[in-house]
N, C-alpha and C. Protein backbone atom coordinates (compact mmCIF):
# COMPACT_ATOMS: atom_id res chain seq x y z
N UNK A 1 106.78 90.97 147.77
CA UNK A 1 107.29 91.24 146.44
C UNK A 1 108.79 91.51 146.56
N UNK A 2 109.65 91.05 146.05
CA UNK A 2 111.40 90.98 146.10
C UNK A 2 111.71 92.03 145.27
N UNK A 3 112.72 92.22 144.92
CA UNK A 3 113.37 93.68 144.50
C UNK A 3 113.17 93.72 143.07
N UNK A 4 113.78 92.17 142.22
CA UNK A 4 113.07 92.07 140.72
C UNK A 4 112.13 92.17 140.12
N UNK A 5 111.00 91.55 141.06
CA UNK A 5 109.57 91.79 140.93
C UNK A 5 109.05 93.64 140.63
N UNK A 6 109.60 94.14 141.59
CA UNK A 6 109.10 95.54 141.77
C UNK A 6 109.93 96.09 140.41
N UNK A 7 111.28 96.02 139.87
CA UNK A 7 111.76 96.53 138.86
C UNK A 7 111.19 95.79 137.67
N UNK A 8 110.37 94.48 137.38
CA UNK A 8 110.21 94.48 136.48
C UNK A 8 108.62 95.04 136.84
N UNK A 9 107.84 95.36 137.34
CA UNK A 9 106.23 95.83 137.33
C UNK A 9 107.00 97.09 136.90
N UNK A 10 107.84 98.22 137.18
CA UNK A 10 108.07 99.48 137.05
C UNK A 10 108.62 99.71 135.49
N UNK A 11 109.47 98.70 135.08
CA UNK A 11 109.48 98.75 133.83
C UNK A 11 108.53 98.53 132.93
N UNK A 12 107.96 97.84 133.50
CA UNK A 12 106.53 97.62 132.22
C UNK A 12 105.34 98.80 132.53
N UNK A 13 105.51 99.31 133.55
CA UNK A 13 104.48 99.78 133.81
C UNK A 13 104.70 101.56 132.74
N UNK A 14 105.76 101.56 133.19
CA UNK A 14 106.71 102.63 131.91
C UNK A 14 106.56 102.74 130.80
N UNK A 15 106.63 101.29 130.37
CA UNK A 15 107.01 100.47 128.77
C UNK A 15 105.55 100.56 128.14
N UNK A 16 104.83 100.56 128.96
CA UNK A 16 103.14 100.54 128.63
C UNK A 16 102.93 101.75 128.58
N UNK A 17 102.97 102.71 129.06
CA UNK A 17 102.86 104.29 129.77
C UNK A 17 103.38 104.79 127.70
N UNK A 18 104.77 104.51 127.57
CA UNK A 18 104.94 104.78 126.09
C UNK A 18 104.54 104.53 125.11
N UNK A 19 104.20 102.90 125.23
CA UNK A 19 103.67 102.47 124.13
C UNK A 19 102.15 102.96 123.62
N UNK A 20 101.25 103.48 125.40
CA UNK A 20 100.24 104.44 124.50
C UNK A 20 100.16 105.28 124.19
N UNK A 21 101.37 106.33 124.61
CA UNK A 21 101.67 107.66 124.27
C UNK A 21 101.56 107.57 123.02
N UNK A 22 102.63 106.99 122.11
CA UNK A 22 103.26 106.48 120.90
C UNK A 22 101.66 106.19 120.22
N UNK A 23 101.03 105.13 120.58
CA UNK A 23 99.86 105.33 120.06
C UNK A 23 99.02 106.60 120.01
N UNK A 24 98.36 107.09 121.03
CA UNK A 24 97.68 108.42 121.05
C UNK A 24 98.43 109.26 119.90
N UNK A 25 99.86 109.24 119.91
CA UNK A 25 100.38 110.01 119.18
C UNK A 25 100.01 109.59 117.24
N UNK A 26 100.23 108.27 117.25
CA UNK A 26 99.98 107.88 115.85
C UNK A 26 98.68 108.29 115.61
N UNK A 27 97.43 107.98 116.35
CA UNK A 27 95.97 107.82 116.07
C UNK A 27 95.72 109.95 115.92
N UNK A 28 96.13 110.41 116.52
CA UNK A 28 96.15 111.95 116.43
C UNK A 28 96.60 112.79 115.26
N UNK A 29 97.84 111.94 114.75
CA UNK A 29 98.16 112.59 112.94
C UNK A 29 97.77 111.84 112.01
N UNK A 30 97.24 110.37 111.98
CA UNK A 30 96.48 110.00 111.36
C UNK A 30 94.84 110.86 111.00
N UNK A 31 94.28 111.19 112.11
CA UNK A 31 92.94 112.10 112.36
C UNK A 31 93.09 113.52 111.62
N UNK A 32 94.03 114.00 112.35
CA UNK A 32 94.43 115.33 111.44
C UNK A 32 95.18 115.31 109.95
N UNK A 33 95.36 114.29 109.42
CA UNK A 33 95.64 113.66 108.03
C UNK A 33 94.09 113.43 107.16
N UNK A 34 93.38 112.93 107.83
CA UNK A 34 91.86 112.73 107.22
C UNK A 34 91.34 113.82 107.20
N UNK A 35 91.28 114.74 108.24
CA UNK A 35 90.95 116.10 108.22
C UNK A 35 90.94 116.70 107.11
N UNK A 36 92.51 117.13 107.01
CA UNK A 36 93.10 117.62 106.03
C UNK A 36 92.80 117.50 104.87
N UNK A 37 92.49 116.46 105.07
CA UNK A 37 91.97 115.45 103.38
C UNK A 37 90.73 116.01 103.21
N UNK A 38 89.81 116.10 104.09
CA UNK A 38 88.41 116.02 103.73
C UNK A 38 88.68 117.46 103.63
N UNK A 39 88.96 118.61 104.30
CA UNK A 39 88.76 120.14 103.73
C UNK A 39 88.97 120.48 102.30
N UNK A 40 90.36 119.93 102.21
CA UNK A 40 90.92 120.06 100.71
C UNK A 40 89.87 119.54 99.73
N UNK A 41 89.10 118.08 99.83
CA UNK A 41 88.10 117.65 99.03
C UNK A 41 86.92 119.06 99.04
N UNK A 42 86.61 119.57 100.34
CA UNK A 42 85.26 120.10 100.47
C UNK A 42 85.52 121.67 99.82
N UNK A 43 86.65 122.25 99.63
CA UNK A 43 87.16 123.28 99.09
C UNK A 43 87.15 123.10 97.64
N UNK A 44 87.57 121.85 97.35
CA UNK A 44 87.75 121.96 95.65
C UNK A 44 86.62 121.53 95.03
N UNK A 45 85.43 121.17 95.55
CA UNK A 45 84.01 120.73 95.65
C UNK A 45 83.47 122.25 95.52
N UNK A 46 83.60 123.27 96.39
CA UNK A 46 83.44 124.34 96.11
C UNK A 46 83.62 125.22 95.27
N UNK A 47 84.98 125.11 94.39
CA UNK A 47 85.56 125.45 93.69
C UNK A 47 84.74 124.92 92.03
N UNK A 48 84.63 123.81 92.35
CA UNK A 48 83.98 122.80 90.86
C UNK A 48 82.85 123.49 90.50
N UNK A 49 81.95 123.89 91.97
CA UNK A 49 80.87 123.88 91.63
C UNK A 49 80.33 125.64 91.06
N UNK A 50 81.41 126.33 91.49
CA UNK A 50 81.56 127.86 91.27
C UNK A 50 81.96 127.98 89.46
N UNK A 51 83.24 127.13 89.27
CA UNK A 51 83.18 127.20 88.14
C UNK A 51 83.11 125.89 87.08
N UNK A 52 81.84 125.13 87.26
CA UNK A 52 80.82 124.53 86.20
C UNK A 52 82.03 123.54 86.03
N UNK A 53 82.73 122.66 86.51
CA UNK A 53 83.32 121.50 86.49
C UNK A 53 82.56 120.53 85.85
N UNK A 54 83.02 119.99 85.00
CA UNK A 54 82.39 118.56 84.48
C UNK A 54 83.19 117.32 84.75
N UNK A 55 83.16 116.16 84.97
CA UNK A 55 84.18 115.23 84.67
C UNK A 55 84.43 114.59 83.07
N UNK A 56 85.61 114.78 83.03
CA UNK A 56 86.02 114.57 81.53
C UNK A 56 86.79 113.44 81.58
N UNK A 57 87.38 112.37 83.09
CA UNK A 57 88.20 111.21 82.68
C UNK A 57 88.40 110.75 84.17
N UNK A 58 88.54 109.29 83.97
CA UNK A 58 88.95 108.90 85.27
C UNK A 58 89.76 107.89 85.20
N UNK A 59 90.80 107.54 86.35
CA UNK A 59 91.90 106.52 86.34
C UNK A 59 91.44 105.58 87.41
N UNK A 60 91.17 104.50 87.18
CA UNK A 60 91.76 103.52 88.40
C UNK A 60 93.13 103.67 89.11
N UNK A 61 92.87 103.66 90.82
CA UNK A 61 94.08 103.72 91.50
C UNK A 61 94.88 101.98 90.96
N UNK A 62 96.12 101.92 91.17
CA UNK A 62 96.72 100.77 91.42
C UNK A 62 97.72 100.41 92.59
N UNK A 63 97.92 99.51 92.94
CA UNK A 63 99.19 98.75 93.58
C UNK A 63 99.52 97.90 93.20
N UNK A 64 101.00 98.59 93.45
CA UNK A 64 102.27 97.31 92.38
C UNK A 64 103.55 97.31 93.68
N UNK A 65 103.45 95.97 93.95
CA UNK A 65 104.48 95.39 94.49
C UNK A 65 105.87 95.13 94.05
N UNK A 66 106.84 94.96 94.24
CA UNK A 66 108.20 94.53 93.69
C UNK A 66 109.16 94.92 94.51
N UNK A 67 110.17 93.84 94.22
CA UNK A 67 111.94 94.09 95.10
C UNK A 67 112.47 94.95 94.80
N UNK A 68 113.16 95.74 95.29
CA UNK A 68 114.11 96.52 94.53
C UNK A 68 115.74 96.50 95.52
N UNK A 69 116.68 97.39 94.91
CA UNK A 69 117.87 97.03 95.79
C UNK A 69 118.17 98.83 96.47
N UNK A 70 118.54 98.49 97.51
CA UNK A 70 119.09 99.91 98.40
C UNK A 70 120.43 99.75 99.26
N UNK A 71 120.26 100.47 99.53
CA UNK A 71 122.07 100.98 100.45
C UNK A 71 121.36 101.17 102.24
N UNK A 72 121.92 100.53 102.64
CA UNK A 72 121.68 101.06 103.98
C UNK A 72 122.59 101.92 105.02
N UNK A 73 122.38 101.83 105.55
CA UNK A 73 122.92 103.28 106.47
C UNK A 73 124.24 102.97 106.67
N UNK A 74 124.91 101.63 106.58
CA UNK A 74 126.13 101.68 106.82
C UNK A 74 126.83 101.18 105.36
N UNK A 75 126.35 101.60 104.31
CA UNK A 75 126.91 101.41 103.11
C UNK A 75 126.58 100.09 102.43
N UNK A 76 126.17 99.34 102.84
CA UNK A 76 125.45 97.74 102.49
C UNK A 76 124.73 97.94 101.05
N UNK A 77 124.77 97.08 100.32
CA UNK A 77 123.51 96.72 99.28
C UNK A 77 122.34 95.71 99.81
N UNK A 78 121.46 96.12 99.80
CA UNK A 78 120.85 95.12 100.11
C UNK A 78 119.06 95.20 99.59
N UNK A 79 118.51 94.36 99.63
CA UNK A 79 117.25 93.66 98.73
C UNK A 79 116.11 94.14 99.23
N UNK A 80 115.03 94.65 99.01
CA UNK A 80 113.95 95.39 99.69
C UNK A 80 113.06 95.06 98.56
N UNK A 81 111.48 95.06 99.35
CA UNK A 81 110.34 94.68 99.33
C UNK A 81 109.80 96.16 99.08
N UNK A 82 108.92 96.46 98.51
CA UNK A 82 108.16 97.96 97.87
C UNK A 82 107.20 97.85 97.68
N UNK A 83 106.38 98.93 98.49
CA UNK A 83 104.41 98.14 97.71
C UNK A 83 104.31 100.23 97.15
N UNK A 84 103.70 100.38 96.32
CA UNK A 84 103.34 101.25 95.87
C UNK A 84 102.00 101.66 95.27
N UNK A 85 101.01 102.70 96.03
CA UNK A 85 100.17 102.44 96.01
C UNK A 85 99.44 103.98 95.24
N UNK A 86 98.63 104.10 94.24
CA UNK A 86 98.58 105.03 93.71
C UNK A 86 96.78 104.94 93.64
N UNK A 87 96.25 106.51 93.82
CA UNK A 87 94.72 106.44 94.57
C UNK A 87 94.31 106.93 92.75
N UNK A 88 92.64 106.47 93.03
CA UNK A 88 91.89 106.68 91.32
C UNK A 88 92.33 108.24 91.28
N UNK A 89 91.96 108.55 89.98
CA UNK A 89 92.08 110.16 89.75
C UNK A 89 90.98 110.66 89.43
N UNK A 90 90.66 111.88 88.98
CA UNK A 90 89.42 112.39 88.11
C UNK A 90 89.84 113.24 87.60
N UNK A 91 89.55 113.62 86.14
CA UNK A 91 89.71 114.65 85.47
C UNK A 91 88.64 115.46 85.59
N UNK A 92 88.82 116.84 85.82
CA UNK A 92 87.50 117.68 86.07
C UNK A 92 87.85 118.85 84.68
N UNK A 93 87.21 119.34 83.87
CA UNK A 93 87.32 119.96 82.79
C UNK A 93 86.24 121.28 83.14
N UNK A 94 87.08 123.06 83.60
CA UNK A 94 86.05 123.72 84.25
C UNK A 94 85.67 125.24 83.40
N UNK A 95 85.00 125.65 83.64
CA UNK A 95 84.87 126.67 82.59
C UNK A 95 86.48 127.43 82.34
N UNK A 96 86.85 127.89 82.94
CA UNK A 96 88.66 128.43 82.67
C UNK A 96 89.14 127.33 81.59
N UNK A 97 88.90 126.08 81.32
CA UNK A 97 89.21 125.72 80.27
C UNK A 97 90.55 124.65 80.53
N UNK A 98 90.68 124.57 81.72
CA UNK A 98 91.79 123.90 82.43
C UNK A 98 91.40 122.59 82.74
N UNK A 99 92.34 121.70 83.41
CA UNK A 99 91.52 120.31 83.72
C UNK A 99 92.30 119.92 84.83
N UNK A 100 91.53 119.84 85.50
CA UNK A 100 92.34 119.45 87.08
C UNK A 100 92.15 117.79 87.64
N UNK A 101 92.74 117.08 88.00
CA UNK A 101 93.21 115.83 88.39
C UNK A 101 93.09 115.99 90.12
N UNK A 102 91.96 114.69 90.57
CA UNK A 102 91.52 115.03 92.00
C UNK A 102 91.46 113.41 91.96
């Protein structure tokens, strides 16, 4: 094995070494993001059911695509792509007389 050989196995072998870190790392706050999600659901589930929640309305989520224009870091105008994505809702209507959006 010649000297390039060995520096390029060591670089990749590195380059790989990060790239799953970087992963492990994404797949780990993604997990604790769902988490999060599901307590908050299982809390306000608790909450509904303490005080006599009904559903009184619901939204379809949407996504809407479109260009729009921005500035970039070195002062530029320039043209950008946007997806925007908005999740269904529910109106819950609970004895307090309030209406909460979940």
């Amino acid at each position: 094995m010649d000297f390039l050989s060995k520096i390029d196995s060591i670089f990749y072998s590195r380059y790989t070494a990060i790239l799953l870190l970087l992963c492990s790392i994404l797949l780990s706050l993604i997990s604790y993001q769902q988490h999060s999600e599901l307590i908050a659901l299982a809390e306000f589930l608790n909450f509904a059911v303490e005080h006599k929640c009904e559903i009184v309305s619901h939204k379809e989520g949407e996504n809407v695509s479109s260009f729009g224009h921005l500035v970039t870091p070195k002062g530029n105008l320039a043209t950008g792509f946007f997806i925007t994505t908005q999740p269904d809702v529910t109106g819950y209507r609970c004895d307090d007389g309030v209406i909460y959006y979940r």
